[in-house]
Protein backbone atom coordinates (compact mmCIF):
# COMPACT_ATOMS: atom_id res chain seq x y z
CA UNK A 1 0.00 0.00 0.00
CA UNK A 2 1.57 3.36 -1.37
CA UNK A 3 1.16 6.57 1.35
CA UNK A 4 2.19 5.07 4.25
CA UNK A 5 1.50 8.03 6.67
CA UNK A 6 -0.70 10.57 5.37
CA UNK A 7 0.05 13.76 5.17
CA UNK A 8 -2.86 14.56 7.53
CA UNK A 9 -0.99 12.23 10.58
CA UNK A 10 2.19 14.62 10.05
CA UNK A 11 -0.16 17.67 10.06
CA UNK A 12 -2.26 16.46 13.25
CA UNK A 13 0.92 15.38 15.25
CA UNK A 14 3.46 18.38 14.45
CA UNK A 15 0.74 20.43 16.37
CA UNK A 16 1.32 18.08 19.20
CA UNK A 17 4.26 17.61 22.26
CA UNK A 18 5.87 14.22 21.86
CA UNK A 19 5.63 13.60 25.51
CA UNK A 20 8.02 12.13 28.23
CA UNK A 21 7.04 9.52 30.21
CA UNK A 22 6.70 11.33 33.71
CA UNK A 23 3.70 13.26 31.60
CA UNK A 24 1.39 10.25 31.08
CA UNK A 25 -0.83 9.86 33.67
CA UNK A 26 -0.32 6.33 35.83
CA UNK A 27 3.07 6.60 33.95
CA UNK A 28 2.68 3.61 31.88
CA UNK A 29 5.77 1.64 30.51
CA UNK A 30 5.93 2.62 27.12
CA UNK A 31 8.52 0.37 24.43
CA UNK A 32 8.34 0.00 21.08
CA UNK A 33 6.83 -3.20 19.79
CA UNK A 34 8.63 -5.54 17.23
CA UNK A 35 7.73 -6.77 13.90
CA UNK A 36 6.35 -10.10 15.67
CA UNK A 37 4.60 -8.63 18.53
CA UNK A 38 2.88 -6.42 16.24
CA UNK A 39 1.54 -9.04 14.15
CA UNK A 40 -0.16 -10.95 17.19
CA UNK A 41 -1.71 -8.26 18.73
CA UNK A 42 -5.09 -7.98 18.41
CA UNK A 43 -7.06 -4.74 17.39
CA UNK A 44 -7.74 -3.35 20.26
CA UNK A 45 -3.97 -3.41 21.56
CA UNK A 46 -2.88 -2.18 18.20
CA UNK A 47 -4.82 1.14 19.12
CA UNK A 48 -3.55 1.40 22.53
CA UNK A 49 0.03 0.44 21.13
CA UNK A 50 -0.50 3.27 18.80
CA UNK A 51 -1.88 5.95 21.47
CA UNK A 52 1.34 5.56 23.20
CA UNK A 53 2.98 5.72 19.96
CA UNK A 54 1.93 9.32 19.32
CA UNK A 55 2.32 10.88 22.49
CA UNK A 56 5.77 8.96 23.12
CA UNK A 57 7.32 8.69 19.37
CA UNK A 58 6.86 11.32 16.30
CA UNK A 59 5.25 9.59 13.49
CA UNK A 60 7.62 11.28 11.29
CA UNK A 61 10.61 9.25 12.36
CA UNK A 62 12.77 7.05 10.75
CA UNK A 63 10.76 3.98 11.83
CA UNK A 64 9.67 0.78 9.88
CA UNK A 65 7.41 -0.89 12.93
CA UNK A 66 5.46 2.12 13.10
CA UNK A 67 4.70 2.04 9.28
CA UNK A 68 4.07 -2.18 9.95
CA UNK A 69 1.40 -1.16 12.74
CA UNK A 70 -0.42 1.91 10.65
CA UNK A 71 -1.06 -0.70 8.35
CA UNK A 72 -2.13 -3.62 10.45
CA UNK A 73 -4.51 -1.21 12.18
CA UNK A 74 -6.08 -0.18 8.92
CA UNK A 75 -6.28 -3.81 7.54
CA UNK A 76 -8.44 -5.06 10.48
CA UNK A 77 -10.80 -2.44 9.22
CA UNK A 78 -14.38 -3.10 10.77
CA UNK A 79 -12.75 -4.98 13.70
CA UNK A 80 -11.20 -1.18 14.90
CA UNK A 81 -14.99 0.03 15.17
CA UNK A 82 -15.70 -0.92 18.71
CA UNK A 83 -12.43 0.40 19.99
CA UNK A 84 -12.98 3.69 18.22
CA UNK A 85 -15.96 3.56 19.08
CA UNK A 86 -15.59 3.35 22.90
CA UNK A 87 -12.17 6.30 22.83
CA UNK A 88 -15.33 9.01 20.43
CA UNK A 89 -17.56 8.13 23.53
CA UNK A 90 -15.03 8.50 26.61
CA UNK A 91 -13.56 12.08 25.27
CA UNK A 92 -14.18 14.59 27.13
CA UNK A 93 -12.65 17.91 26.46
CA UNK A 94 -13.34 19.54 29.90
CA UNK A 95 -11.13 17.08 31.51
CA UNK A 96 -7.94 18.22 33.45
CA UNK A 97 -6.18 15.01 34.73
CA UNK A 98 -5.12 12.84 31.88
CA UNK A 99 -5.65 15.10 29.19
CA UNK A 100 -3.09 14.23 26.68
CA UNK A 101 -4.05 10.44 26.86
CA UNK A 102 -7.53 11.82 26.40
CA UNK A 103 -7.09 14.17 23.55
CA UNK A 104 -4.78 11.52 21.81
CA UNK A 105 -6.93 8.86 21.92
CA UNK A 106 -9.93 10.84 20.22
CA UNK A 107 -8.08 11.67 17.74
CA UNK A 108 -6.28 8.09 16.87
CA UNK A 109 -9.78 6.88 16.48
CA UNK A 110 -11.08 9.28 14.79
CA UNK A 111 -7.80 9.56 12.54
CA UNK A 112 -8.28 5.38 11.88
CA UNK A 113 -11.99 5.89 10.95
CA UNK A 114 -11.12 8.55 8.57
CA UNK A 115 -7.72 5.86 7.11
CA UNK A 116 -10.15 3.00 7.00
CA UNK A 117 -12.94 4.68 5.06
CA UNK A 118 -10.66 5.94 2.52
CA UNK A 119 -8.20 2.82 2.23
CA UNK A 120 -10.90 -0.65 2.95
CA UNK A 121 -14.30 0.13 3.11
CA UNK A 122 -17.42 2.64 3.37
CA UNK A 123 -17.83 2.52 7.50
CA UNK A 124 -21.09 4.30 7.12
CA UNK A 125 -22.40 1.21 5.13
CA UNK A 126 -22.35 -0.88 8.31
CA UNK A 127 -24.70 -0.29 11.47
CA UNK A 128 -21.41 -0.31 13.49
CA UNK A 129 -19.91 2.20 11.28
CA UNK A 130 -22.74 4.76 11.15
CA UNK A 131 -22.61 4.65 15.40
CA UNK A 132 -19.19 5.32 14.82
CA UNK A 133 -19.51 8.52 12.80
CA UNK A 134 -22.27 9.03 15.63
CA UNK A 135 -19.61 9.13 18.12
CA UNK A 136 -17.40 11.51 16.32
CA UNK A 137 -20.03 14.10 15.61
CA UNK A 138 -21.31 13.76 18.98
CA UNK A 139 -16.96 14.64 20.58
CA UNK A 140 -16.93 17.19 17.52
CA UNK A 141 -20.25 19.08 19.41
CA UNK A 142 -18.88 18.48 22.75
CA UNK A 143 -15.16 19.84 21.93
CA UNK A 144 -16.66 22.88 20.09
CA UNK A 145 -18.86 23.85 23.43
CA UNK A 146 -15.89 23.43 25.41
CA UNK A 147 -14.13 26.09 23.49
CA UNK A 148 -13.48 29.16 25.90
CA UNK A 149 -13.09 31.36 22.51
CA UNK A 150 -15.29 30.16 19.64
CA UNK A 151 -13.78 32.29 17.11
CA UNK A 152 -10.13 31.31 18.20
CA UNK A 153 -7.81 29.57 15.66
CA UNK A 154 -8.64 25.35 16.21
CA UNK A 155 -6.60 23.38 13.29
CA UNK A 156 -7.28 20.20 15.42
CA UNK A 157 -11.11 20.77 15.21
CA UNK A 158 -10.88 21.61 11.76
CA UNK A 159 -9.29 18.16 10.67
CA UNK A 160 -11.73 16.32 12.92
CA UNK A 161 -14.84 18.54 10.98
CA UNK A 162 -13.01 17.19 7.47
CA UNK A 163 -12.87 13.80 8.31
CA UNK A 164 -16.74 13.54 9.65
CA UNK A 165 -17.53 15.25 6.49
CA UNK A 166 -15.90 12.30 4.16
CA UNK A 167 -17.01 10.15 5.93
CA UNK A 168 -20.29 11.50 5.95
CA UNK A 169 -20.50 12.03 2.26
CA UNK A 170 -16.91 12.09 -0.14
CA UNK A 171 -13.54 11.08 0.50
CA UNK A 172 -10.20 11.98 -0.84
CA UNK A 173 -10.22 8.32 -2.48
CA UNK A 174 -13.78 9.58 -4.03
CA UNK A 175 -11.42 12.66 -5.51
CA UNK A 176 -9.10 10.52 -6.85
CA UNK A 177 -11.37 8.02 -8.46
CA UNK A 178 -13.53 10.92 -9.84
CA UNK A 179 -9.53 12.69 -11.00
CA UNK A 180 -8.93 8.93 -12.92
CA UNK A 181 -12.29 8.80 -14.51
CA UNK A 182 -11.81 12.63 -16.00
CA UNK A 183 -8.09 11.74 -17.23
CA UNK A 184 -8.26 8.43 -18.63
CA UNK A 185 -11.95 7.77 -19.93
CA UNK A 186 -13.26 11.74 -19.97
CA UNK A 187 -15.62 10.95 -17.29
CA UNK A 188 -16.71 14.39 -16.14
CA UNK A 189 -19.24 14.50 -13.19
CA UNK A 190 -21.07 17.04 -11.17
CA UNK A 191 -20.78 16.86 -7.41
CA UNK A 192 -24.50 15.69 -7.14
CA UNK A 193 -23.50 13.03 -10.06
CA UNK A 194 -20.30 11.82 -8.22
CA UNK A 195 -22.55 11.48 -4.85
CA UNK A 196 -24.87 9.69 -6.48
CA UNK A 197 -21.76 7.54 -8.10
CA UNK A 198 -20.09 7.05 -4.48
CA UNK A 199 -23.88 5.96 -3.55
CA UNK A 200 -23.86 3.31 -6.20
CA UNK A 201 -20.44 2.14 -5.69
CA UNK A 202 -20.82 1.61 -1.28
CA UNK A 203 -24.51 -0.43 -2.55
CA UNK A 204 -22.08 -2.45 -5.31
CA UNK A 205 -19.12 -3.02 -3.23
CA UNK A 206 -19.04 -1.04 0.09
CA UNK A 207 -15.34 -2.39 0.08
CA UNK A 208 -14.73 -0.48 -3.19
CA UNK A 209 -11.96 1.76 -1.78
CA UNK A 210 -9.64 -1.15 -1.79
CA UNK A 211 -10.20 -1.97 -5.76
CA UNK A 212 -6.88 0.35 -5.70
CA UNK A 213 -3.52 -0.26 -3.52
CA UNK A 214 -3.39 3.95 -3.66
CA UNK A 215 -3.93 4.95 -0.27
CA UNK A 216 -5.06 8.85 -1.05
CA UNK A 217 -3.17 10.16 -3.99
CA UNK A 218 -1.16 8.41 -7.33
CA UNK A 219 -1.59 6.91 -10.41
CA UNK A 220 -3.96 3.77 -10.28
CA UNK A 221 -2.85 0.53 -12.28
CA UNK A 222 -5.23 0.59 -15.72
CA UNK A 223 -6.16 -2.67 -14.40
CA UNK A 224 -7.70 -0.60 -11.17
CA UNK A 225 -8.71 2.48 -13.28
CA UNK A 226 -10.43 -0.22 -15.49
CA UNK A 227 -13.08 -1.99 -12.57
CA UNK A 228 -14.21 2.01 -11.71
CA UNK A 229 -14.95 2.81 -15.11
CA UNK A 230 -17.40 -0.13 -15.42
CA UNK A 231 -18.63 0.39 -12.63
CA UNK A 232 -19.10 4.02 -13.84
CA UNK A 233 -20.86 2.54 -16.71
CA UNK A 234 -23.03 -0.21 -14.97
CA UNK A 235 -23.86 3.29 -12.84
CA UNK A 236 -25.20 5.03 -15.55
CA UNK A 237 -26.75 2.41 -17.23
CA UNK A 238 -29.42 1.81 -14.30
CA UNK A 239 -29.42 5.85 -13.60
């Protein structure tokens, strides 16, 4: 999979401390995990591995098990839900002790919803999916109420409003599928067209995003190009 750590991740973390130890609350023993402990985790632990990951390691480092567990975390796909699910419910932005490990964890889950939806499949097309967009717009609301200035700079809020939009609606795999289908076949769509396409494509295959090994931006194989174009056509025949 091409993209390894999106550009988003760098953005989201450079705006955050890498912490010390003594500044996690119940000071947890934090060590980076090898190729084979990685692999036998389950995915739970692989979001708690990768909580302490971001407050205790910069993502943009030199470092090939990080890469190995953004991965694994984004192939168990579905099975992350519950996880995420239960970090979107648990934030709470008015809280003092802990706040780091509580901040953090919102945003790996909601960062890993966002990495999921674009890279293996629609989560709104699953009932567990749609609670979890639930959960985000629900720690969205509660984070913006929380804010002593409303009107004051928030970049974090901001990426957490883009990614309940996509996953809401379009994602930047939607953008590049729609960019292919312009440059390769002159497939020009609307933005009501292209929703209606996205619609079609989560009711055909809700796992469509993987039909390309592109994680957010590149050039598709014509092989890939080739099953979104007739889809694009099977589309438009029953529009």
């Amino acid at each position: 999979m091409k993209n390894l750590i999106p550009i988003f991740l760098i953005i989201v973390m450079s705006s955050c401390k890498v912490f010390t130890q003594s500044s996690v609350c119940e000071n947890p023993s934090f060590e980076h995990k090898s190729k084979a402990e990685i692999l036998v985790m389950s995915p739970e632990e692989k979001i708690d591995q990768m909580v302490l990951e971001q407050m205790f390691h910069a993502p943009w480092d030199n470092d090939d098990n990080y890469d190995l567990l953004h991965l694994e975390i984004i192939k168990d796909g579905i099975k992350i839900l519950p996880k995420a699910i239960k970090y979107l419910n648990e934030y709470d932005p008015n809280i003092r002790e802990c706040k780091e490990r509580n901040n953090t964890r919102m945003f790996t889950a909601a960062m890993y919803l966002d990495n999921v939806d674009n890279a293996e499949f629609r989560i709104r097309s699953t009932e567990t999916g749609r609670l979890a967009i639930q959960a985000l717009e629900q720690a969205i609301e509660r984070r913006h109420k929380a804010k002593i200035n409303p009107e004051e700079y928030d970049g974090r809020s901001n990426l957490l409003t883009t990614f309940l939009k996509g996953l809401k609606g379009r994602t930047v795999k939607d953008g590049l599928i729609e960019d292919t289908l312009e440059k390769r076949y002159k497939v020009k769509m609307s933005e009501a067209e292209l929703m209606k396409f996205v619609d079609f494509l989560i009711s055909l295959d809700s796992a469509y995003p993987s039909w390309t090994n592109i994680f957010f931006w590149g050039e598709m194989t014509q092989a890939e190009s080739e099953r979104y174009y007739q889809a694009y056509l099977k589309f438009k025949k029953n529009d």
